[in-house]
N, C-alpha and C. Protein backbone atom coordinates (compact mmCIF):
# COMPACT_ATOMS: atom_id res chain seq x y z
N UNK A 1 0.84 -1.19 0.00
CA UNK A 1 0.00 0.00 0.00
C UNK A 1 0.87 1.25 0.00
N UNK A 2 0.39 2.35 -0.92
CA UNK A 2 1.18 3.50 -1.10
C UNK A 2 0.54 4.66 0.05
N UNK A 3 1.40 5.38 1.06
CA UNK A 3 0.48 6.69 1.25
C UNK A 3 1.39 7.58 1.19
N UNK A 4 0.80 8.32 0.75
CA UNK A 4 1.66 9.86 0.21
C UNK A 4 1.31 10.84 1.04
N UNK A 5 2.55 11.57 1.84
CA UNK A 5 2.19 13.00 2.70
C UNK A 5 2.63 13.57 1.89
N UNK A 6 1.65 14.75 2.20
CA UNK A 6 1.80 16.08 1.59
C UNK A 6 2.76 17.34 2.62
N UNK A 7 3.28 17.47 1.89
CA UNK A 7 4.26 18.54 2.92
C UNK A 7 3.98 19.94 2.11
N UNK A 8 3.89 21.09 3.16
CA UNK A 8 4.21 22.64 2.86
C UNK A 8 3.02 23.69 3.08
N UNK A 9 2.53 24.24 1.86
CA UNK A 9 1.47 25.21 2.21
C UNK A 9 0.29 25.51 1.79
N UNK A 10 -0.36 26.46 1.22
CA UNK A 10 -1.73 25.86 1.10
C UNK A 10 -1.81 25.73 -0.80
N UNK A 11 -0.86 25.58 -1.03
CA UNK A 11 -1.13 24.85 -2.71
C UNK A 11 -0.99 23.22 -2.35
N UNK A 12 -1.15 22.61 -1.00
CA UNK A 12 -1.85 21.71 -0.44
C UNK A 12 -3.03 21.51 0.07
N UNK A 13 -2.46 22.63 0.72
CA UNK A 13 -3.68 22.98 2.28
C UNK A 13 -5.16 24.10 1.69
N UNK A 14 -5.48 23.99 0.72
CA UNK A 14 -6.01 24.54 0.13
C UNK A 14 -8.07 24.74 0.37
N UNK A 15 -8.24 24.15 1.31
CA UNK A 15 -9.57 23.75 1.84
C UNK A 15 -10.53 24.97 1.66
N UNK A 16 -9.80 26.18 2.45
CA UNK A 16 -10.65 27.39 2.84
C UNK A 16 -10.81 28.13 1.68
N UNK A 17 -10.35 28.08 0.05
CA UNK A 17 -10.17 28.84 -0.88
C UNK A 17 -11.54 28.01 -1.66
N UNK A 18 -11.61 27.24 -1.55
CA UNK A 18 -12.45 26.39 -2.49
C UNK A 18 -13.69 25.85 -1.94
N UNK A 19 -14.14 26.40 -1.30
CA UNK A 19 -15.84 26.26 -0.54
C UNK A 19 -16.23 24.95 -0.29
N UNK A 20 -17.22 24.77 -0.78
CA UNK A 20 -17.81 23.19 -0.51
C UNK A 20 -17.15 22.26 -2.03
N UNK A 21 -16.20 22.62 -2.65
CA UNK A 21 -15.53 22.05 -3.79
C UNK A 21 -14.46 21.00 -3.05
N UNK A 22 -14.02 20.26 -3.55
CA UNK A 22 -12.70 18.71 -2.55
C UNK A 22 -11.19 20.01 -2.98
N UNK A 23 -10.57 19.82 -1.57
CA UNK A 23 -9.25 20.20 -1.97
C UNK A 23 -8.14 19.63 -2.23
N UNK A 24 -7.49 19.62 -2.58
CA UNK A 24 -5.89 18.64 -3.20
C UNK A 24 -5.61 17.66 -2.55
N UNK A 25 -5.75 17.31 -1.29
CA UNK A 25 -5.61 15.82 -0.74
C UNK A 25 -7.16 15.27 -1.19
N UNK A 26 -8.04 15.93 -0.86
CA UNK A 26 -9.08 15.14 -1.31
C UNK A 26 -9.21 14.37 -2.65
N UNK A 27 -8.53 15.42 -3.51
CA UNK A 27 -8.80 15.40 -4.95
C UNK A 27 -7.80 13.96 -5.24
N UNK A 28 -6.56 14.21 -4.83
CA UNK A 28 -5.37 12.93 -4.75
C UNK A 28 -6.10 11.98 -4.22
N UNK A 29 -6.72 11.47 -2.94
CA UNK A 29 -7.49 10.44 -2.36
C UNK A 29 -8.82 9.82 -3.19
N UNK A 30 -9.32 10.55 -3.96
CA UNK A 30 -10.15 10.28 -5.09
C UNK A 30 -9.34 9.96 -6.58
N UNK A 31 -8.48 10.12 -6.62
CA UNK A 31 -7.82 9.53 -8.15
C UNK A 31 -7.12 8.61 -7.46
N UNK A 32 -6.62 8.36 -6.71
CA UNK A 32 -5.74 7.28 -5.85
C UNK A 32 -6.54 5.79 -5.89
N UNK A 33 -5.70 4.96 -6.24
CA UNK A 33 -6.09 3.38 -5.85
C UNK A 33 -6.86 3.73 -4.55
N UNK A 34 -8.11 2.44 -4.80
CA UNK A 34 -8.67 2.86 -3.18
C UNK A 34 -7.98 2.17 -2.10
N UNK A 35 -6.78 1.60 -2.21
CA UNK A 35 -5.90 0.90 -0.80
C UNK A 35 -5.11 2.31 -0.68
N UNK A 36 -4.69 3.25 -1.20
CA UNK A 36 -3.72 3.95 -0.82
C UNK A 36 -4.43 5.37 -0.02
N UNK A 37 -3.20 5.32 0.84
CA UNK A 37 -3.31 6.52 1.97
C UNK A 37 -3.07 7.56 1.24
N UNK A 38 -3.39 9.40 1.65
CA UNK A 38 -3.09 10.38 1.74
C UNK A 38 -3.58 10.55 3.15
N UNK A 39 -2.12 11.87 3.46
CA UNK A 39 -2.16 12.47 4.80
C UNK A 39 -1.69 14.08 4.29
N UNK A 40 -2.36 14.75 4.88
CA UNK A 40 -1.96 16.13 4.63
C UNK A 40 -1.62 16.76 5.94
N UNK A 41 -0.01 17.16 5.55
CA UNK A 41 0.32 17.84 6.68
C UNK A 41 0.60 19.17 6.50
N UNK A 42 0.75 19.76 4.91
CA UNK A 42 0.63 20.89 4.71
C UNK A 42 -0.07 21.65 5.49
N UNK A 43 0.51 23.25 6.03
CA UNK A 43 -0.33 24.09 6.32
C UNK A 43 -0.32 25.09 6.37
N UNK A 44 -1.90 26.17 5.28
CA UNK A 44 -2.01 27.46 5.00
C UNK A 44 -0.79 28.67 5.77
N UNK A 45 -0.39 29.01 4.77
CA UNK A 45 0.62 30.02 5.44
C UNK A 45 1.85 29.61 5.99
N UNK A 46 2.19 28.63 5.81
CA UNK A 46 3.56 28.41 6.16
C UNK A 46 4.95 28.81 5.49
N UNK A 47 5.61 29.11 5.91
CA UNK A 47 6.44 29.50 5.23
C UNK A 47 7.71 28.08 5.22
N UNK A 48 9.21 28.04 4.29
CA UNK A 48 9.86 27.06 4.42
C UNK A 48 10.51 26.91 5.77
N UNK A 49 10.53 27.31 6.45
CA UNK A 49 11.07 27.22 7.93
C UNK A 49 10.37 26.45 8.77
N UNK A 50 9.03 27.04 8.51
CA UNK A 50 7.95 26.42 9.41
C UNK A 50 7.60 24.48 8.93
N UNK A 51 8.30 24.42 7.39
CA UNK A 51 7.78 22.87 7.36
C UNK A 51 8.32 21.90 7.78
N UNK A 52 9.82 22.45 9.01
CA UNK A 52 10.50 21.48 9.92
C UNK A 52 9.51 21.22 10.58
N UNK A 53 8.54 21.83 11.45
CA UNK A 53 7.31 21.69 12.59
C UNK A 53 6.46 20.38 11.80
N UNK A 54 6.39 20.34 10.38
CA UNK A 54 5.32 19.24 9.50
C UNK A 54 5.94 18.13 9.77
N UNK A 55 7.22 18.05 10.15
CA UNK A 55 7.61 16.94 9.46
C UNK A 55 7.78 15.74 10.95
N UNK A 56 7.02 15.97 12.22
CA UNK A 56 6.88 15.58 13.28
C UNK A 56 5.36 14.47 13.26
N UNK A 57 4.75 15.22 11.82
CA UNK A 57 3.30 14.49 11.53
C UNK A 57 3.21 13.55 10.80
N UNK A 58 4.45 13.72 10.38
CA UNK A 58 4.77 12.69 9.40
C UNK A 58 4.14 10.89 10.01
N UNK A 59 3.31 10.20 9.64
CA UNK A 59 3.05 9.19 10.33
C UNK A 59 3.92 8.37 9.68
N UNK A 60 3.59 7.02 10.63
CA UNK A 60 4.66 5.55 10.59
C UNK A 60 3.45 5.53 8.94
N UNK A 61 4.99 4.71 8.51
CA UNK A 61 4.24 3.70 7.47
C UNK A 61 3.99 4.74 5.54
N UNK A 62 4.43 6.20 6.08
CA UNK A 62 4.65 7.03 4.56
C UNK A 62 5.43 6.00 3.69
N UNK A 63 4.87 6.19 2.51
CA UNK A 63 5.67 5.72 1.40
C UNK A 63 6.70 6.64 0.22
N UNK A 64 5.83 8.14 0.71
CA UNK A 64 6.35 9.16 -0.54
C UNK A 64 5.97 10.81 0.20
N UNK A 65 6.63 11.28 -0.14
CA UNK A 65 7.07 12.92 0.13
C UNK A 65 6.71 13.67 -0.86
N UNK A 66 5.65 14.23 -0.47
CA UNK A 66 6.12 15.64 -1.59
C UNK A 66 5.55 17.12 -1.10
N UNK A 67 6.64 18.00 -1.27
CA UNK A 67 6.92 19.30 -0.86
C UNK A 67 6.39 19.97 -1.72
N UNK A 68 5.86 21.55 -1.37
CA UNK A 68 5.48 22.55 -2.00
C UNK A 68 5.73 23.76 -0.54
N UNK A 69 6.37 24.44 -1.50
CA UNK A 69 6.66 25.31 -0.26
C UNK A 69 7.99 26.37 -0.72
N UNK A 70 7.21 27.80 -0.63
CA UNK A 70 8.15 28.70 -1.12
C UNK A 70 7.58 30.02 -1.31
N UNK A 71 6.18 29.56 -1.62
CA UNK A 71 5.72 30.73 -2.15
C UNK A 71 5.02 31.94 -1.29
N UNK A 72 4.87 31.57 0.58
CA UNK A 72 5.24 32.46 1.02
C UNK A 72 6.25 32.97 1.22
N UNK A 73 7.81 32.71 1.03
CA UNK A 73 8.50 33.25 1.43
C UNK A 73 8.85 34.54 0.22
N UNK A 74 8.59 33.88 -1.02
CA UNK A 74 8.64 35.74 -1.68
C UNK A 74 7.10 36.32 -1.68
N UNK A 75 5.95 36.20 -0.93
CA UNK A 75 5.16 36.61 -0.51
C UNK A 75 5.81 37.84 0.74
N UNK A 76 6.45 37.29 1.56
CA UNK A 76 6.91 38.29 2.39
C UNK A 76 7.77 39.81 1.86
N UNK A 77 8.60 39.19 0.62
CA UNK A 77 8.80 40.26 0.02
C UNK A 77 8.64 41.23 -1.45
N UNK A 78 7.20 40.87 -1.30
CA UNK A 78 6.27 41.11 -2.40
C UNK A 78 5.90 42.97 -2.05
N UNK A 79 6.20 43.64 -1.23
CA UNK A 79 6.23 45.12 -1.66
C UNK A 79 7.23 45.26 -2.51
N UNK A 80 8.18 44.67 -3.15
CA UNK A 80 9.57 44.85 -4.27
C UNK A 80 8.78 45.27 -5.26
N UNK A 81 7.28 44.55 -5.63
CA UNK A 81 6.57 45.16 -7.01
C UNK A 81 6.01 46.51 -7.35
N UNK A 82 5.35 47.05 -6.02
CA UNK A 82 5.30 48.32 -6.34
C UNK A 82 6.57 49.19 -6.11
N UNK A 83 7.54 49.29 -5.94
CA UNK A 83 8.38 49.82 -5.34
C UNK A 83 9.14 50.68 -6.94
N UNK A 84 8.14 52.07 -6.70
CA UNK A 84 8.93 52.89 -7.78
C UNK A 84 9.90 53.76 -7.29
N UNK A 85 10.61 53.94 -6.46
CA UNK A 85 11.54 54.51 -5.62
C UNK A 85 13.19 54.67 -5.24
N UNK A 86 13.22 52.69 -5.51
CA UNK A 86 14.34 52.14 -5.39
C UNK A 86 15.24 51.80 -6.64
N UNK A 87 16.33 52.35 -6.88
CA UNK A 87 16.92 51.75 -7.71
C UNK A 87 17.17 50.23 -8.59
N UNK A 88 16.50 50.18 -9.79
CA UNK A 88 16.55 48.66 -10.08
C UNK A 88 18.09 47.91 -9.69
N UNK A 89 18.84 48.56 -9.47
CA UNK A 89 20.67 48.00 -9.18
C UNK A 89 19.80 47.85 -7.94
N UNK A 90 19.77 48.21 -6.82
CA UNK A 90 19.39 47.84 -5.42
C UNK A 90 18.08 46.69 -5.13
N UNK A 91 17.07 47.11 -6.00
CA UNK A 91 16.08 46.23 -5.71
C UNK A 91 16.63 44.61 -5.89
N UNK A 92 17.41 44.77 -7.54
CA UNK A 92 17.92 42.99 -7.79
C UNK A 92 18.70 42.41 -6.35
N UNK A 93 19.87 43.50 -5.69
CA UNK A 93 20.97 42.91 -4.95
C UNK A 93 20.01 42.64 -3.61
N UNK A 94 18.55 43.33 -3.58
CA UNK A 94 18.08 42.90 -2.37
C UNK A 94 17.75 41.45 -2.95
N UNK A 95 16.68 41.19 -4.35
CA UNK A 95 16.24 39.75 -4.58
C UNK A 95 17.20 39.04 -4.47
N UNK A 96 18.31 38.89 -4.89
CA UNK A 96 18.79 37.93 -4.71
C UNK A 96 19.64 37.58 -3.12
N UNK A 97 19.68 38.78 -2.23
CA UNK A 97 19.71 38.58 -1.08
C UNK A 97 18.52 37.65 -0.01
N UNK A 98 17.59 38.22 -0.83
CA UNK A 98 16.63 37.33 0.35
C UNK A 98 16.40 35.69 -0.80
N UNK A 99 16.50 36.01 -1.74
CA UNK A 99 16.53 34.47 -2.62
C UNK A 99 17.88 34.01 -2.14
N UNK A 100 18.62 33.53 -1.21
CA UNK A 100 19.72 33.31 -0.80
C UNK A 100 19.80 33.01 0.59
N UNK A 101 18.68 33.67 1.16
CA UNK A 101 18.28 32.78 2.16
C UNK A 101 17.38 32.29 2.04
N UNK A 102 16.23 32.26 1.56
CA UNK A 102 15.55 30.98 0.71
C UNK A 102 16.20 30.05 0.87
N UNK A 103 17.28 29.59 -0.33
CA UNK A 103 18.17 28.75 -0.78
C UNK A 103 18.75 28.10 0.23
N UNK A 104 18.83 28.87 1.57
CA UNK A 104 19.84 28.12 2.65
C UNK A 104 18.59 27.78 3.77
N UNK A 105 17.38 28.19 3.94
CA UNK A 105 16.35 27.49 4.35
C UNK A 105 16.12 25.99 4.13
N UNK A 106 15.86 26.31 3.01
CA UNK A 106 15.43 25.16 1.81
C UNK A 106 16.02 24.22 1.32
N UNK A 107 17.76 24.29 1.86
CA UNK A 107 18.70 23.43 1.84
C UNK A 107 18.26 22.61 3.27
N UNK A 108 18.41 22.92 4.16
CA UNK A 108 18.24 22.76 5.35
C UNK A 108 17.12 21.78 5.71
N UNK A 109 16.22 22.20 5.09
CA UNK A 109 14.46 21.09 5.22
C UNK A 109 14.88 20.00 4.44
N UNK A 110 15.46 20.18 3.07
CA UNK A 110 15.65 19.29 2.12
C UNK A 110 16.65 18.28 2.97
N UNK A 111 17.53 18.75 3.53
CA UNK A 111 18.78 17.75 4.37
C UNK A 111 17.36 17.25 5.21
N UNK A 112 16.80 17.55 6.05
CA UNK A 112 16.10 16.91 6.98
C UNK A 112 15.34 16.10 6.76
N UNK A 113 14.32 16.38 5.63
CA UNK A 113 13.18 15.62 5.23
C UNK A 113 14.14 14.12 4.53
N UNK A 114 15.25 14.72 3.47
CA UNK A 114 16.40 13.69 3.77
C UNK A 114 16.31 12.50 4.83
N UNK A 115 16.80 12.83 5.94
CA UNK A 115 16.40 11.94 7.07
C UNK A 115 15.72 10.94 7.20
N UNK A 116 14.20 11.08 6.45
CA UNK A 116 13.26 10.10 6.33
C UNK A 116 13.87 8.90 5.75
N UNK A 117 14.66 8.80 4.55
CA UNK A 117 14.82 7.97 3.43
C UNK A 117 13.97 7.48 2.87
N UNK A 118 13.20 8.21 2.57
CA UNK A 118 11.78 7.83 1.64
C UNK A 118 11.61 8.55 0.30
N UNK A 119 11.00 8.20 -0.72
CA UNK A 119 11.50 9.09 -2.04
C UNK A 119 10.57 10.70 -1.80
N UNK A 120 11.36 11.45 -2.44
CA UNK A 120 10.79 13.02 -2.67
C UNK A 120 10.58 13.67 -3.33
N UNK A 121 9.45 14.56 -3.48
CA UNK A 121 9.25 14.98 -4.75
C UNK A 121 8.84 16.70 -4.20
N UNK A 122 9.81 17.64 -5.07
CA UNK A 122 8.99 18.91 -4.66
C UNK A 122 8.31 19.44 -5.87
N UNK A 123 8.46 20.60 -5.57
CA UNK A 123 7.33 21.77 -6.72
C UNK A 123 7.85 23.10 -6.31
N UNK A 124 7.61 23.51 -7.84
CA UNK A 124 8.26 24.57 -8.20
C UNK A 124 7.40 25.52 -7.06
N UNK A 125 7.22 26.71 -7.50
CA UNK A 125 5.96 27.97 -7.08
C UNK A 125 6.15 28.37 -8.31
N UNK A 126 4.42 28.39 -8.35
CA UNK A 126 3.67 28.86 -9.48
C UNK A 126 3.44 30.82 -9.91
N UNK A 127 3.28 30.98 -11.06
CA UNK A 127 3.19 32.58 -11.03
C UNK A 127 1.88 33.17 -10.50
N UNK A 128 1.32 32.61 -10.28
CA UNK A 128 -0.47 33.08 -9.98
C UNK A 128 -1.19 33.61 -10.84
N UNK A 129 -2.23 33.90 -10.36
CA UNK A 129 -2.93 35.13 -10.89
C UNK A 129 -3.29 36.02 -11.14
N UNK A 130 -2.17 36.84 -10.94
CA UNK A 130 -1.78 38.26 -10.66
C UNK A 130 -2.40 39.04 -11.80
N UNK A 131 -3.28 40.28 -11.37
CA UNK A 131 -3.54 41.58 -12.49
C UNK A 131 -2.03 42.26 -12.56
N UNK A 132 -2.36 43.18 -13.67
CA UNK A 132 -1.02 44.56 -13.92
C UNK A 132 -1.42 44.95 -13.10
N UNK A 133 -0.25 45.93 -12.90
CA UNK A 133 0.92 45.99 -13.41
C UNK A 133 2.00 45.09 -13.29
N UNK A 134 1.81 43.92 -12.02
CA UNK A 134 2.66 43.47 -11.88
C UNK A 134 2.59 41.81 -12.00
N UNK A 135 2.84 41.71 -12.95
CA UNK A 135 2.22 40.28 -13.84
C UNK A 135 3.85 40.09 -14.20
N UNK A 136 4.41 40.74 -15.14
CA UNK A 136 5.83 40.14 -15.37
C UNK A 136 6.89 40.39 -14.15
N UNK A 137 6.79 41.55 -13.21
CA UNK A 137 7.91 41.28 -12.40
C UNK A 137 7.39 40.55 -11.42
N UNK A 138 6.22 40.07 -11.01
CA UNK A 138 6.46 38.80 -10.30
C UNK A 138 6.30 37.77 -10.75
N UNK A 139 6.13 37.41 -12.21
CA UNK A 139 7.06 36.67 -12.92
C UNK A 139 8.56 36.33 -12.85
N UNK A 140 9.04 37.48 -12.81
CA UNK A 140 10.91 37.69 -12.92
C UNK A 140 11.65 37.03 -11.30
N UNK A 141 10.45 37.63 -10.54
CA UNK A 141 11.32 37.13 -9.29
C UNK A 141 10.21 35.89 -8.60
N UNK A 142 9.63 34.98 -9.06
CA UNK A 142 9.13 34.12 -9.07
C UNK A 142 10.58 33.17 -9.97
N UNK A 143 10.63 33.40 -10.68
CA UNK A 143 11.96 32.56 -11.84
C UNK A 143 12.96 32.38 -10.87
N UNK A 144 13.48 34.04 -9.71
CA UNK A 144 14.89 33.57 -9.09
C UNK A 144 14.28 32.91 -7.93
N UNK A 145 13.56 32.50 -7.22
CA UNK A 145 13.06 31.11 -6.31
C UNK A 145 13.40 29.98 -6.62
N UNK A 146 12.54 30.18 -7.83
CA UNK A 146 12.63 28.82 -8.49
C UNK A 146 13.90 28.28 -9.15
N UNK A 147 15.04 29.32 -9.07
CA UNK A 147 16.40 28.61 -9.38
C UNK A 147 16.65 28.14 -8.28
N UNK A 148 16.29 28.93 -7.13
CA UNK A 148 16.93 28.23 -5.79
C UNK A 148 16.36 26.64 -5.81
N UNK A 149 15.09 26.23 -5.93
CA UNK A 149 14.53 25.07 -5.60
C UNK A 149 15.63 24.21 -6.61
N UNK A 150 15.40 24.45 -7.56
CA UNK A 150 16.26 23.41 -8.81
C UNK A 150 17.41 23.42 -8.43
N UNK A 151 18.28 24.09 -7.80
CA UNK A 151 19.75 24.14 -7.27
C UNK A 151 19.45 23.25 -6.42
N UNK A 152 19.13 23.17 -4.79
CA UNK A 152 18.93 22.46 -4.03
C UNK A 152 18.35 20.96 -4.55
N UNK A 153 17.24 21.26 -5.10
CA UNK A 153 16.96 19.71 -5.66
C UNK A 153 17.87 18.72 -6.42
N UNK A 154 18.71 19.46 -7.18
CA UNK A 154 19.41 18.78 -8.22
C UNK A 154 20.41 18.34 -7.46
N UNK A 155 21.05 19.09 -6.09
CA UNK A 155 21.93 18.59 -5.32
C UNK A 155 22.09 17.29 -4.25
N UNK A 156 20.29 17.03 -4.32
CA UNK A 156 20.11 16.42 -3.70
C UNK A 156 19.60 15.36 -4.54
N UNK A 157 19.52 15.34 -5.81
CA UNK A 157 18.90 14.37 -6.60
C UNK A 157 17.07 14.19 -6.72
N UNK A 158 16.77 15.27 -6.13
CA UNK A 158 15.15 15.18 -5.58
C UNK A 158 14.30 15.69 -7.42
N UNK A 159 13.48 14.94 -8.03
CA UNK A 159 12.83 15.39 -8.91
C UNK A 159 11.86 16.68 -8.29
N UNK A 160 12.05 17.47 -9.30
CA UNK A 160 10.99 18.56 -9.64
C UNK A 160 9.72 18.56 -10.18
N UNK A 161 8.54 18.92 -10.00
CA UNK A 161 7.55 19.06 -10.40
C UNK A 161 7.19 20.56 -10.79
N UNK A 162 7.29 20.83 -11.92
CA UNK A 162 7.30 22.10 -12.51
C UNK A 162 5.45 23.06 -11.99
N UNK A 163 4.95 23.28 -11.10
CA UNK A 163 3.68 23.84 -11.18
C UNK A 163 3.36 25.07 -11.96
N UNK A 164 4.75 25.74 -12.91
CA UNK A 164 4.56 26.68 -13.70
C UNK A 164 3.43 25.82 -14.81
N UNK A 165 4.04 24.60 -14.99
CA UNK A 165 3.21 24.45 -16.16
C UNK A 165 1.89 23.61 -15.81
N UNK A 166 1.77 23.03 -14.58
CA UNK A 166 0.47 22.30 -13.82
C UNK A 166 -0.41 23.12 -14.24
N UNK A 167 -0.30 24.38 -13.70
CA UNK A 167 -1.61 25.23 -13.43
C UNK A 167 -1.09 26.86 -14.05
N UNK A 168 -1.79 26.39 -15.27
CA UNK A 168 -1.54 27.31 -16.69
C UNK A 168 -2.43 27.55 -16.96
N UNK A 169 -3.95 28.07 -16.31
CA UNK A 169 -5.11 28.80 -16.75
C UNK A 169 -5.96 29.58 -15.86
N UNK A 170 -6.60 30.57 -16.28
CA UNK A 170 -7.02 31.39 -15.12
C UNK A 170 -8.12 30.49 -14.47
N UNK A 171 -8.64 29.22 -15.00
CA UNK A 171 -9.55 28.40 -13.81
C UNK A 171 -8.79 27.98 -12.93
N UNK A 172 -7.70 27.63 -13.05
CA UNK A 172 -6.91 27.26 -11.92
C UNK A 172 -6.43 27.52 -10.49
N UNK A 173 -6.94 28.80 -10.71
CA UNK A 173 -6.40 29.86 -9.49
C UNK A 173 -8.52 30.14 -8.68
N UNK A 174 -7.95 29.40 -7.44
CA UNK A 174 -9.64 30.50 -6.50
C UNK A 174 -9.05 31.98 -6.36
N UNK A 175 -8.46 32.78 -6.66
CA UNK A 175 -7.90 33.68 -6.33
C UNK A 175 -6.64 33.92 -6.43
N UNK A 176 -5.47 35.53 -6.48
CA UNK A 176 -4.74 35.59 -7.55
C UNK A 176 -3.61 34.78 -6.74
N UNK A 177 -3.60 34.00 -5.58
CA UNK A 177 -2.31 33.13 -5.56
C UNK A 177 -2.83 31.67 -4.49
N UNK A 178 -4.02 31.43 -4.52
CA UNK A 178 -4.35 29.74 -4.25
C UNK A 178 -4.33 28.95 -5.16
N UNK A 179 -4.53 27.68 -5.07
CA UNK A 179 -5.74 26.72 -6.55
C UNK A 179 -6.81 26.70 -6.38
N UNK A 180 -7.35 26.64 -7.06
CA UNK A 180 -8.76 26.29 -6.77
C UNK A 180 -9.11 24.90 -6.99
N UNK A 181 -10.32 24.42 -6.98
CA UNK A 181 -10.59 22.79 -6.70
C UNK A 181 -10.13 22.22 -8.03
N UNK A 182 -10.24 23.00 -9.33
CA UNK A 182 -9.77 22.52 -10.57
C UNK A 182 -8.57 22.76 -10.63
N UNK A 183 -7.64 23.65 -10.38
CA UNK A 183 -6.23 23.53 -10.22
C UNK A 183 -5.88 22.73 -9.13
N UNK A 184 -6.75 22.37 -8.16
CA UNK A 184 -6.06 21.09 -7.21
C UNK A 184 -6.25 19.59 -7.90
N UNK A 185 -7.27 19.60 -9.14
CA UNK A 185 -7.48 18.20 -9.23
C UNK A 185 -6.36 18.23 -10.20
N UNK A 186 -5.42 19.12 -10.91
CA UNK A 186 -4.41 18.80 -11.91
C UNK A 186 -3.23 18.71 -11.31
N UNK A 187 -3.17 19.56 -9.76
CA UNK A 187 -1.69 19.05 -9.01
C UNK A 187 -1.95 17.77 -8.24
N UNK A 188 -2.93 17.54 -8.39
CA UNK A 188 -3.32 15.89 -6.92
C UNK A 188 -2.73 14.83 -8.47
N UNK A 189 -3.44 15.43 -9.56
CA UNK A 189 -2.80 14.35 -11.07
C UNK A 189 -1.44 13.95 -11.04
N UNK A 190 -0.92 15.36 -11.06
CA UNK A 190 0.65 14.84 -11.23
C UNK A 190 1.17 14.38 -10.11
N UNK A 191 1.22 14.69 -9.19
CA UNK A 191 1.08 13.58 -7.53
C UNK A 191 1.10 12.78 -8.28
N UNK A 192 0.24 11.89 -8.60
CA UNK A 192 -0.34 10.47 -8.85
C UNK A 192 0.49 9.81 -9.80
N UNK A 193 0.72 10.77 -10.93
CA UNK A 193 1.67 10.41 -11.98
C UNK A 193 2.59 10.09 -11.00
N UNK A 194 3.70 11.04 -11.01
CA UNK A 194 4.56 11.43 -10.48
C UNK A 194 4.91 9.66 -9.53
N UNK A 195 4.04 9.78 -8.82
CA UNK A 195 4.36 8.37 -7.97
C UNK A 195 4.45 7.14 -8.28
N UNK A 196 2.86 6.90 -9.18
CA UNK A 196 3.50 5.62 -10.41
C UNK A 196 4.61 5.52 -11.26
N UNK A 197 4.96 6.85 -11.80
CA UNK A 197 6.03 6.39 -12.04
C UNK A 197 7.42 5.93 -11.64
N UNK A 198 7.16 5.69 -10.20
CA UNK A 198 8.50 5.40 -9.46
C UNK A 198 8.36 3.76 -9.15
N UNK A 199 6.87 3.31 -9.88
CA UNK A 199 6.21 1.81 -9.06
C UNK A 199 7.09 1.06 -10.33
């Protein structure tokens, strides 16, 4: 029997965005063989620091890992988009300052969850649903995250799950940075993929 925890934030934990609609573990537990477990330990608002605290829920008997988790942390420094004030030379040396501790967060969980010895799978962060003006630069600094994840992953050998391209339509989104129940039933998919193909 397979059960898959879900680790990170609410592009798991996604319940409260999507009303009386199933959210992403649900949606995974419904395409899932009916012998196999899901456990969701994801939770709304967490940031990567906080998913050392998840990984205590972890129950006996997981078969598979998979992470999502990032996209509050350039949430926290999401005034960079309006910011007509600051020099673009200063604004980059801040992104890639705080994308740098990202990177050394996110190293850190990745060593731990490590620990388990169970296979892992993360995910990118997605661009959302963002109106203008600021649709391409949080695009731009959505891209330097997501080098951090692929650095760390690749170091660790951990496959990627790209959610740039999961959830590529404005049904996808309950709002301009959740899923909604139809963008959860296409990330609970690749879950599913994702895991058979390791059977």
């Amino acid at each position: 029997m397979q059960h898959i925890v879900l680790l990170g934030d609410s592009i798991f934990d996604n319940g409260i965005y999507v009303g009386n609609e199933p959210d992403v573990a649900t949606q995974l537990k419904r395409l899932a063989p009916n012998d196999w477990k899901v456990t969701l330990c994801a939770v709304d608002g967490d940031k990567t620091d906080d998913v050392v605290r998840q990984l205590r829920n972890v129950p006996e008997g997981a078969s598979h890992l998979i992470l999502s988790v990032g996209g509050n942390d350039a949430l926290a420094h999401s005034h960079l988009l309006s910011d007509n004030t600051t020099p673009g030379m200063q604004i980059l040396e801040y992104l890639d300052l705080v994308a740098s501790g990202f990177e050394s967060s996110y190293r850190k969980l990745i060593n731990k969850i490590s620990n388990f010895r169970l296979p892992l799978a993360v995910f990118t962060i997605y661009n959302g649903n963002l109106e203008p003006p600021f649709v391409k630069a949080a695009r731009a600094a959505v891209a330097v995250f997501n080098d951090k994840i692929y650095q760390v992953a690749g170091a660790y050998a951990v496959p990627v799950l790209e959610l740039r391209r999961i959830c590529n339509e404005l049904s996808d989104y309950a709002n301009p940075i959740e899923p909604s129940s139809s963008g959860g039933k296409k990330i609970a998919a690749s879950i599913l993929r994702h895991v058979q193909s390791l059977m």
